[in-house]
C-alpha atoms as a PDB file:
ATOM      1  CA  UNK A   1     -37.139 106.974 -29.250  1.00  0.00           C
ATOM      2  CA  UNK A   2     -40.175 106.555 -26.967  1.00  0.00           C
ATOM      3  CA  UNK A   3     -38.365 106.826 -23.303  1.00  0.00           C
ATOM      4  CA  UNK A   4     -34.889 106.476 -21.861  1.00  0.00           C
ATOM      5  CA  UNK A   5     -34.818 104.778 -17.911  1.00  0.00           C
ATOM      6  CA  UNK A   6     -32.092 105.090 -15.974  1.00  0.00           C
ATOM      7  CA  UNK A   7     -31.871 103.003 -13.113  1.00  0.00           C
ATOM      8  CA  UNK A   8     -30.037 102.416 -10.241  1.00  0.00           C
ATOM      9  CA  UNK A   9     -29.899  99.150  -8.072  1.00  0.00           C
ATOM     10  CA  UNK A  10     -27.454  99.592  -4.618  1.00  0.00           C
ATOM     11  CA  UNK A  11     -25.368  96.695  -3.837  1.00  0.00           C
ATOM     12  CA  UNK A  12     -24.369  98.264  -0.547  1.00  0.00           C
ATOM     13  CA  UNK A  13     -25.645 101.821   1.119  1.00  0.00           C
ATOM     14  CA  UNK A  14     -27.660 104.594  -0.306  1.00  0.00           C
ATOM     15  CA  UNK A  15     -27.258 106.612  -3.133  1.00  0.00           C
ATOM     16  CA  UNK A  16     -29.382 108.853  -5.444  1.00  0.00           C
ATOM     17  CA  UNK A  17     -28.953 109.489  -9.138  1.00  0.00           C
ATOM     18  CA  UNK A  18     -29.199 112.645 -10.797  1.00  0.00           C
ATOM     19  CA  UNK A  19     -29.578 113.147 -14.501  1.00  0.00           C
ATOM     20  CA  UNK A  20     -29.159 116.784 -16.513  1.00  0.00           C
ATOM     21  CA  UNK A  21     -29.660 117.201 -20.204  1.00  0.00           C
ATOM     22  CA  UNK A  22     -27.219 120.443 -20.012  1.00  0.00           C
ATOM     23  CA  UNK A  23     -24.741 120.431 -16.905  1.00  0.00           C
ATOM     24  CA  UNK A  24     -22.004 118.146 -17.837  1.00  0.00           C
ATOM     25  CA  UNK A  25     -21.301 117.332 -13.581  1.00  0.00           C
ATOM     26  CA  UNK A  26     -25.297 117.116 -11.902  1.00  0.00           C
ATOM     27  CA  UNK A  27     -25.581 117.539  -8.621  1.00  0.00           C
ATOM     28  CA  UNK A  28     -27.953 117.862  -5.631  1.00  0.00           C
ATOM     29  CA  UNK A  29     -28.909 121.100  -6.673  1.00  0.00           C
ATOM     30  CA  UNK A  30     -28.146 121.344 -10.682  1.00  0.00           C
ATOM     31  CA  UNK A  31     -30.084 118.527 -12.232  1.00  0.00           C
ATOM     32  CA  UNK A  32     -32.710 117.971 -15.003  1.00  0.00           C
ATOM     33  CA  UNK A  33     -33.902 114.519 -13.242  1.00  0.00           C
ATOM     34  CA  UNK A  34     -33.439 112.390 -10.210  1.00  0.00           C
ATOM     35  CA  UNK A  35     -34.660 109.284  -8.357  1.00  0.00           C
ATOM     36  CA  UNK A  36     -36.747 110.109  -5.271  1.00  0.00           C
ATOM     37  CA  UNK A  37     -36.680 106.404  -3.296  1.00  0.00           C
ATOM     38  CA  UNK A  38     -35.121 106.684  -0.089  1.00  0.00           C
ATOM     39  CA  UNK A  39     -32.872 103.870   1.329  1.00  0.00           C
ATOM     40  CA  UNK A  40     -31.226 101.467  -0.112  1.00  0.00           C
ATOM     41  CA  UNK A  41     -34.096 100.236  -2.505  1.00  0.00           C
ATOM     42  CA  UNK A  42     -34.121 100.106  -6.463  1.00  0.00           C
ATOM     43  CA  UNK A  43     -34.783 103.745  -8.033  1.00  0.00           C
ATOM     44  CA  UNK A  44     -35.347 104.974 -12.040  1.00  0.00           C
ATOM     45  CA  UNK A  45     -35.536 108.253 -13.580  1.00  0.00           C
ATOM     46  CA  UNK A  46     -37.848 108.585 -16.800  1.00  0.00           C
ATOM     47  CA  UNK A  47     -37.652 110.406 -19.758  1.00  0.00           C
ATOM     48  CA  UNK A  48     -40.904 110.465 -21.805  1.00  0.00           C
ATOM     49  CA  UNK A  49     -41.971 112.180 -24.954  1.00  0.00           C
ATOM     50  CA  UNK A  50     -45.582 112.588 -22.705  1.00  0.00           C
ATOM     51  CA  UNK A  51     -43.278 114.668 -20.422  1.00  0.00           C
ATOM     52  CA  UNK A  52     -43.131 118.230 -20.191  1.00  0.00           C
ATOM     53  CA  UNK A  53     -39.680 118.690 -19.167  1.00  0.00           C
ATOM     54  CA  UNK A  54     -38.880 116.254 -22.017  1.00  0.00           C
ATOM     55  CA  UNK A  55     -39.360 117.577 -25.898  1.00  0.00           C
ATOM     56  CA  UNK A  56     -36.823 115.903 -27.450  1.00  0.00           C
ATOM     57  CA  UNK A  57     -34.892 112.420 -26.044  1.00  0.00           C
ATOM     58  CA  UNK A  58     -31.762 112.681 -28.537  1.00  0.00           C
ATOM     59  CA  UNK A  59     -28.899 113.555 -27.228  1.00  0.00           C
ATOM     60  CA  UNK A  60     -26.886 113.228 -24.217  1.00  0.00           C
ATOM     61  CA  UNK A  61     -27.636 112.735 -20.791  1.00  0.00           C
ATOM     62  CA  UNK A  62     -25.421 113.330 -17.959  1.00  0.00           C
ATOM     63  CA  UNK A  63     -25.523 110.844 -15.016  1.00  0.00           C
ATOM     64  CA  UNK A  64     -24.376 111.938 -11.234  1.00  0.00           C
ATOM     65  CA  UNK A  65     -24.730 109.029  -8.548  1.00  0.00           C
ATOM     66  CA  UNK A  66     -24.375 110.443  -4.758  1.00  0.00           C
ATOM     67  CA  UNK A  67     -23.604 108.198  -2.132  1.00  0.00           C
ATOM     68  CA  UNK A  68     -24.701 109.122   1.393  1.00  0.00           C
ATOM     69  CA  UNK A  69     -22.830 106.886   3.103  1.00  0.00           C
ATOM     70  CA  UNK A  70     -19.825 103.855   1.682  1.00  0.00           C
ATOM     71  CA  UNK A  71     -22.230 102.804  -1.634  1.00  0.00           C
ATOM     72  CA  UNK A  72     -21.805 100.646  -4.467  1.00  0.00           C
ATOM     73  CA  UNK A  73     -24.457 100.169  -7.143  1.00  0.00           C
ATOM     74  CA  UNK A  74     -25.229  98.811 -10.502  1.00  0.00           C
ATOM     75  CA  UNK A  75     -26.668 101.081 -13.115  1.00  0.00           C
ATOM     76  CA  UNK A  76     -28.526 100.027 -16.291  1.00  0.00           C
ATOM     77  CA  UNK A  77     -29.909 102.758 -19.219  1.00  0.00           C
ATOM     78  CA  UNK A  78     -32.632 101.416 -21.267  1.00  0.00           C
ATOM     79  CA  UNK A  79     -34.152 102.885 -24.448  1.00  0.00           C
ATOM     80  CA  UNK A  80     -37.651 102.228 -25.626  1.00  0.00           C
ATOM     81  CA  UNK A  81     -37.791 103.120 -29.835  1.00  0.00           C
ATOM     82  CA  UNK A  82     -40.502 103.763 -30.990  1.00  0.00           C
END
């Protein structure tokens, strides 16, 4: 596998993703990964092999969505093999 993209598109409201490649519940504050886009506009999170944080993509990925406010969202994983 080349990359994994997670992305989230809001329907209604804002709310943030958080990925983690070990904790089993991510969270604002226990995370491998997160989308940084404020608002309500259309966010990803990456995982490379050209990233650091990123050595091996096998596995399993843990997805958190926060909601600031009422949210609803779609959210779409895509692989890239290589």
């Amino acid at each position: 596998m080349q990359n994994i993209t997670f992305n989230i598109a809001p329907i209604h409201g804002d709310s943030d993703i958080y990925i983690s490649r070990e904790n089993m519940f991510p969270n604002k504050t226990n995370y491998t990964k997160r989308s940084v886009r404020v608002g309500n506009l259309q966010d990803h999170v990456l995982f490379s092999l050209t990233d650091k944080k990123s050595k091996e993509l096998n596995g399993t990925y843990y997805i958190g969505v926060y909601g600031y406010t009422y949210a609803s969202f779609s959210l779409l994983v895509t692989l890239k093999r290589i």
